[in-house]
N, C-alpha and C. Protein backbone atom coordinates (compact mmCIF):
# COMPACT_ATOMS: atom_id res chain seq x y z
N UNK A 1 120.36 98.64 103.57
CA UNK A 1 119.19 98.11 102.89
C UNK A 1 117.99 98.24 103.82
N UNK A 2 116.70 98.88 103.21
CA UNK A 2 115.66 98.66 104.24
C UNK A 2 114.30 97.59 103.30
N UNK A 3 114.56 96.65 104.69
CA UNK A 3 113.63 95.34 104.16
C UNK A 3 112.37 95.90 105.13
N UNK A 4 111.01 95.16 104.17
CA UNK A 4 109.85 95.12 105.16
C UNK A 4 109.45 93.98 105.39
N UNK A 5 109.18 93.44 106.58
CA UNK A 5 108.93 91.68 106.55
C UNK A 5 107.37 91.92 107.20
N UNK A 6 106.24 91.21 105.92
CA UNK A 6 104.77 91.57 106.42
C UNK A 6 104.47 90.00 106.83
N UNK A 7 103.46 89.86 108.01
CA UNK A 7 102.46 89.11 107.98
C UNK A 7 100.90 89.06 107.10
N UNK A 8 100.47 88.48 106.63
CA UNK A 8 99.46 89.13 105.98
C UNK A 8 98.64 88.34 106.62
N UNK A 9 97.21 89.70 106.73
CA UNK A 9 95.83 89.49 107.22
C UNK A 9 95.22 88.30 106.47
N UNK A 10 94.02 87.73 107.12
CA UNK A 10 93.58 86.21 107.40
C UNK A 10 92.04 86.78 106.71
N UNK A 11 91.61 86.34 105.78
CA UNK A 11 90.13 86.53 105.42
C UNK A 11 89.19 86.58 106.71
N UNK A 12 88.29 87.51 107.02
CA UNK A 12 87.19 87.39 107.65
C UNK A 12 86.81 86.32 108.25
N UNK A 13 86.51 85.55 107.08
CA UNK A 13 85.71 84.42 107.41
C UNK A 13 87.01 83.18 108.17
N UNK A 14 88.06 83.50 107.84
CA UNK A 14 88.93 82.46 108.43
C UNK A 14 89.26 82.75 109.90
N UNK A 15 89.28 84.64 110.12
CA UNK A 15 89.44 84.63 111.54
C UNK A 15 88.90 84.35 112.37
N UNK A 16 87.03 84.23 111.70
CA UNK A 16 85.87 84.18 112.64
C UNK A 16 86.11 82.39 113.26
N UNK A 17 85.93 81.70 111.91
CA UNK A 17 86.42 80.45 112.32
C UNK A 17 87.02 80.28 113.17
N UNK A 18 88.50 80.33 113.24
CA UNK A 18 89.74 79.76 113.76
C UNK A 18 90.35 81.17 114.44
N UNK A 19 89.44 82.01 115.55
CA UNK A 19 90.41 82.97 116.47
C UNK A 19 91.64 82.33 116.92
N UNK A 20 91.47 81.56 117.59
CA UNK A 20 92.21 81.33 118.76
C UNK A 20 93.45 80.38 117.86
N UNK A 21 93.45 79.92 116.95
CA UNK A 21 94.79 79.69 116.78
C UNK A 21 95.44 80.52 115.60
N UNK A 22 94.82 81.52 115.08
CA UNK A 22 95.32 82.54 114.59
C UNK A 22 95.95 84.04 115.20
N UNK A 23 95.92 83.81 116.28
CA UNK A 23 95.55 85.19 117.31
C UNK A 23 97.23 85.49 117.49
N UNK A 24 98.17 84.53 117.33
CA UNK A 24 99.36 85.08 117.30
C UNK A 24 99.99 85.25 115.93
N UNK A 25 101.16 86.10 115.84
CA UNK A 25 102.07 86.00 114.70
C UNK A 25 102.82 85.17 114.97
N UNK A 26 103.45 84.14 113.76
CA UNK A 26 104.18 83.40 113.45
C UNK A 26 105.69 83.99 113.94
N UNK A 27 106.29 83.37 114.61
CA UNK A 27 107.44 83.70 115.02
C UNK A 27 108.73 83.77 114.01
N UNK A 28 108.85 83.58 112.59
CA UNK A 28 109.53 83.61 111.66
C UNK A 28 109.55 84.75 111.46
N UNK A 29 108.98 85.93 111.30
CA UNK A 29 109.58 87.44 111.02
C UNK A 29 110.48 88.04 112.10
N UNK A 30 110.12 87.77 113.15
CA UNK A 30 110.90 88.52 113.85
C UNK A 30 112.24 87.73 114.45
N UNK A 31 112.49 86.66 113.90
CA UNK A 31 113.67 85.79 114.16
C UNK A 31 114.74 86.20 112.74
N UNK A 32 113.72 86.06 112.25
CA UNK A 32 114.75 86.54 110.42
C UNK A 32 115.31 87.80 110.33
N UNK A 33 114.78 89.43 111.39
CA UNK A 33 115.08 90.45 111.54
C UNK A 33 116.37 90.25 112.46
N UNK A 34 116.09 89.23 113.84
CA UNK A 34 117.09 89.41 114.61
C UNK A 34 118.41 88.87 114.00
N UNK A 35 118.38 88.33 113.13
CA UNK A 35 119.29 87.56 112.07
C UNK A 35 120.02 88.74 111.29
N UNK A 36 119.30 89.40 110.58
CA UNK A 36 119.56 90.83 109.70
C UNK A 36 120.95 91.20 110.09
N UNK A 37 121.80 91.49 109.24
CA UNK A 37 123.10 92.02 109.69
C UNK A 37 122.31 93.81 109.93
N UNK A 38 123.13 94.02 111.04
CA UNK A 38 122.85 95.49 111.79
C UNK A 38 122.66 96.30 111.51
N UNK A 39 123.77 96.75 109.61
CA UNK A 39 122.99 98.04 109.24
C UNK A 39 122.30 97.97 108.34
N UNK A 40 121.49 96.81 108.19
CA UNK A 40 120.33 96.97 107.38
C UNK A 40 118.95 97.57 108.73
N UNK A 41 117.84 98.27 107.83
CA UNK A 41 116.87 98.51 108.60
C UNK A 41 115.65 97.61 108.13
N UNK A 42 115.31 96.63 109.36
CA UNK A 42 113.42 96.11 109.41
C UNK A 42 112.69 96.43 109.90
N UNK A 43 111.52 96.58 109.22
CA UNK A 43 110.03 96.59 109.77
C UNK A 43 109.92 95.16 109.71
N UNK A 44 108.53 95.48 111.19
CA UNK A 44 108.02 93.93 110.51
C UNK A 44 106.57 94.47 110.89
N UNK A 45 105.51 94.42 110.13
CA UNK A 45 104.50 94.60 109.92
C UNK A 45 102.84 93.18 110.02
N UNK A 46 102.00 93.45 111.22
CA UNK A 46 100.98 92.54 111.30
C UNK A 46 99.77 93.34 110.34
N UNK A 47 99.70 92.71 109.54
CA UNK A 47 98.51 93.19 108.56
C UNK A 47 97.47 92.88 109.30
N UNK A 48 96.92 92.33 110.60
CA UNK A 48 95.91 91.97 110.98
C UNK A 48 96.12 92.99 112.50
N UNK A 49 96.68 93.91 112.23
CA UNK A 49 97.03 94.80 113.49
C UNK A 49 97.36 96.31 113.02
N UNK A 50 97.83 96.39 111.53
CA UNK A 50 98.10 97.82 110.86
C UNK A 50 97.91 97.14 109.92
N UNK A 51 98.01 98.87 108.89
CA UNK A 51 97.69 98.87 107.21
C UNK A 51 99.60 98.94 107.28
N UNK A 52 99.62 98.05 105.82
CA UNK A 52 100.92 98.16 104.99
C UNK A 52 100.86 99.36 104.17
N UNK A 53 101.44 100.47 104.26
CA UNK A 53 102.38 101.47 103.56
C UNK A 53 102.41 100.98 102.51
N UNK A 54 101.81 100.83 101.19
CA UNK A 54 102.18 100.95 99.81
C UNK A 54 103.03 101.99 99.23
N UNK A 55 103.68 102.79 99.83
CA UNK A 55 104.10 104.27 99.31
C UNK A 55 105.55 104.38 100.13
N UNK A 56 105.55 103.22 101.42
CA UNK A 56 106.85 103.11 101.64
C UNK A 56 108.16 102.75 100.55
N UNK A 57 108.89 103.75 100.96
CA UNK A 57 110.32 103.00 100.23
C UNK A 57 111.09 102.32 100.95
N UNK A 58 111.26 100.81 100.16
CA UNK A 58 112.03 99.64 100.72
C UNK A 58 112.71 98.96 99.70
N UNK A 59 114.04 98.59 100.02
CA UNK A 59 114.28 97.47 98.95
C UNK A 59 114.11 96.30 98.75
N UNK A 60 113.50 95.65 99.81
CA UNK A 60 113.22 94.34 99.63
C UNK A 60 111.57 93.98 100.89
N UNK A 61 110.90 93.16 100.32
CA UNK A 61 109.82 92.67 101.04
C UNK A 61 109.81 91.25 101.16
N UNK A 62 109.85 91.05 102.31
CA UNK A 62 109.44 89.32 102.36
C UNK A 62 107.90 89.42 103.51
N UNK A 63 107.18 88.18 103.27
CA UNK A 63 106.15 87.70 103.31
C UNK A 63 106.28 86.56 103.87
N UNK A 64 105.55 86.44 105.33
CA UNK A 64 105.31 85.04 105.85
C UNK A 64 103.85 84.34 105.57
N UNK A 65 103.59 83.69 105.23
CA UNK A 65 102.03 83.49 104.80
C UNK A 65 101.90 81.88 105.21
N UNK A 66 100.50 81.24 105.80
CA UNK A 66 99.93 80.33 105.98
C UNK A 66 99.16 80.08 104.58
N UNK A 67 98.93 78.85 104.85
CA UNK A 67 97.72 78.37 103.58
C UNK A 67 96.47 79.02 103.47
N UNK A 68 95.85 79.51 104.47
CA UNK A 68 94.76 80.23 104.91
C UNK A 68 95.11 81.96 104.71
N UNK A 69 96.21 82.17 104.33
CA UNK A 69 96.42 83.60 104.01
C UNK A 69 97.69 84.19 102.43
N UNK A 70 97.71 82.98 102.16
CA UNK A 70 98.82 82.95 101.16
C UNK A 70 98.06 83.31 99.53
N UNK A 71 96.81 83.81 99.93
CA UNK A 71 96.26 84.28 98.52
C UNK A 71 96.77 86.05 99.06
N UNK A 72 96.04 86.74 100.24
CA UNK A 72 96.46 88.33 100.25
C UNK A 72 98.37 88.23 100.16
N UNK A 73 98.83 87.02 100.75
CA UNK A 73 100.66 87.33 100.43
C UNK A 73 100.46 87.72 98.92
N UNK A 74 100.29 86.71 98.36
CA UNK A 74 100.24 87.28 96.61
C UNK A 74 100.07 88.69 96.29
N UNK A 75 98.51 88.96 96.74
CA UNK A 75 98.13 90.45 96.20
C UNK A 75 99.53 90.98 96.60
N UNK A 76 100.08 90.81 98.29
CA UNK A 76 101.14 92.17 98.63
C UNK A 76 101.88 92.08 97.46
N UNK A 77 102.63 91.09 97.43
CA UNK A 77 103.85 90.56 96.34
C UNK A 77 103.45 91.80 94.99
N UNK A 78 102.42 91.20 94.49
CA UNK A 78 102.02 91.43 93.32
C UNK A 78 102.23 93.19 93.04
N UNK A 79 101.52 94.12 94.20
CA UNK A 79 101.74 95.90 94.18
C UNK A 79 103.04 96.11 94.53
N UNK A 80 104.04 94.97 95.26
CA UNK A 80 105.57 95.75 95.28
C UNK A 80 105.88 95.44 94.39
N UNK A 81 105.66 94.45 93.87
CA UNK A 81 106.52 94.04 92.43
C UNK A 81 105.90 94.91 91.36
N UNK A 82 105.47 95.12 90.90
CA UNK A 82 104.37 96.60 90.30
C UNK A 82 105.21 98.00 90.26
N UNK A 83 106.02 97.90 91.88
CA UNK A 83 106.89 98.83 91.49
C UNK A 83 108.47 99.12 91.45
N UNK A 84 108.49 97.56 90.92
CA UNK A 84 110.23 97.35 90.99
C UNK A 84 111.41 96.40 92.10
N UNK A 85 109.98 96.50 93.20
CA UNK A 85 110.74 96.02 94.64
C UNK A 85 110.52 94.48 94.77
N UNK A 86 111.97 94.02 95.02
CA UNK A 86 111.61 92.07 94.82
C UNK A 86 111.10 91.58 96.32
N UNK A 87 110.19 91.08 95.81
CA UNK A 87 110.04 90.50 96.94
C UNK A 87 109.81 88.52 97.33
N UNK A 88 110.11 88.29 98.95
CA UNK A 88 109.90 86.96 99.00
C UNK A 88 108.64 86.09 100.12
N UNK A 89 108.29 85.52 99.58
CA UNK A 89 106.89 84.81 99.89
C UNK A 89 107.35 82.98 100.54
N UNK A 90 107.36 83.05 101.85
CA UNK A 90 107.28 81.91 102.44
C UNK A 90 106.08 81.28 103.28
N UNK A 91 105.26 80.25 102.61
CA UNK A 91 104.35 79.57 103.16
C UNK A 91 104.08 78.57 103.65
N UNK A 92 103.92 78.38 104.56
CA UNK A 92 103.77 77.22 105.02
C UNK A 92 103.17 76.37 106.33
């Protein structure tokens, strides 16, 4: 199975605000990969560091999202699911 696990980018105006306690990724993607049984393949993707691949093939997408970024989780959600691929959205 190849999963993509995204962070999603922080509005403009929220990064300008609040750098410094946005400036890291949430440590939940890459704990949930090291978890992954072995022959599945993860990405894990910083939307605030690269563009997400819309054109990648994956079977599954999960989404870590804050309150301050859990509207672009949606949009992602919304274009994989658009093309069949389930995906999961954790905020918090």
């Amino acid at each position: 199975m190849k999963i993509l696990l995204i962070y999603p980018r922080h509005s403009q105006y929220t990064f300008e605000k609040y750098t410094m306690l946005f400036n890291l990724m949430p440590l939940g993607l890459p704990w949930l990969a090291s978890v992954t049984p072995a022959d599945d393949e993860v990405s894990i993707i910083d939307e605030n560091i690269q563009k997400i691949n819309f054109e990648e093939e994956v079977d599954l997408v999960g989404i870590n999202a804050l309150t301050s970024n859990v509207r672009r989780a949606y949009q992602i959600s919304d274009i994989f699911r658009s093309k069949g691929i389930p995906t999961i959205i954790r905020s918090g």
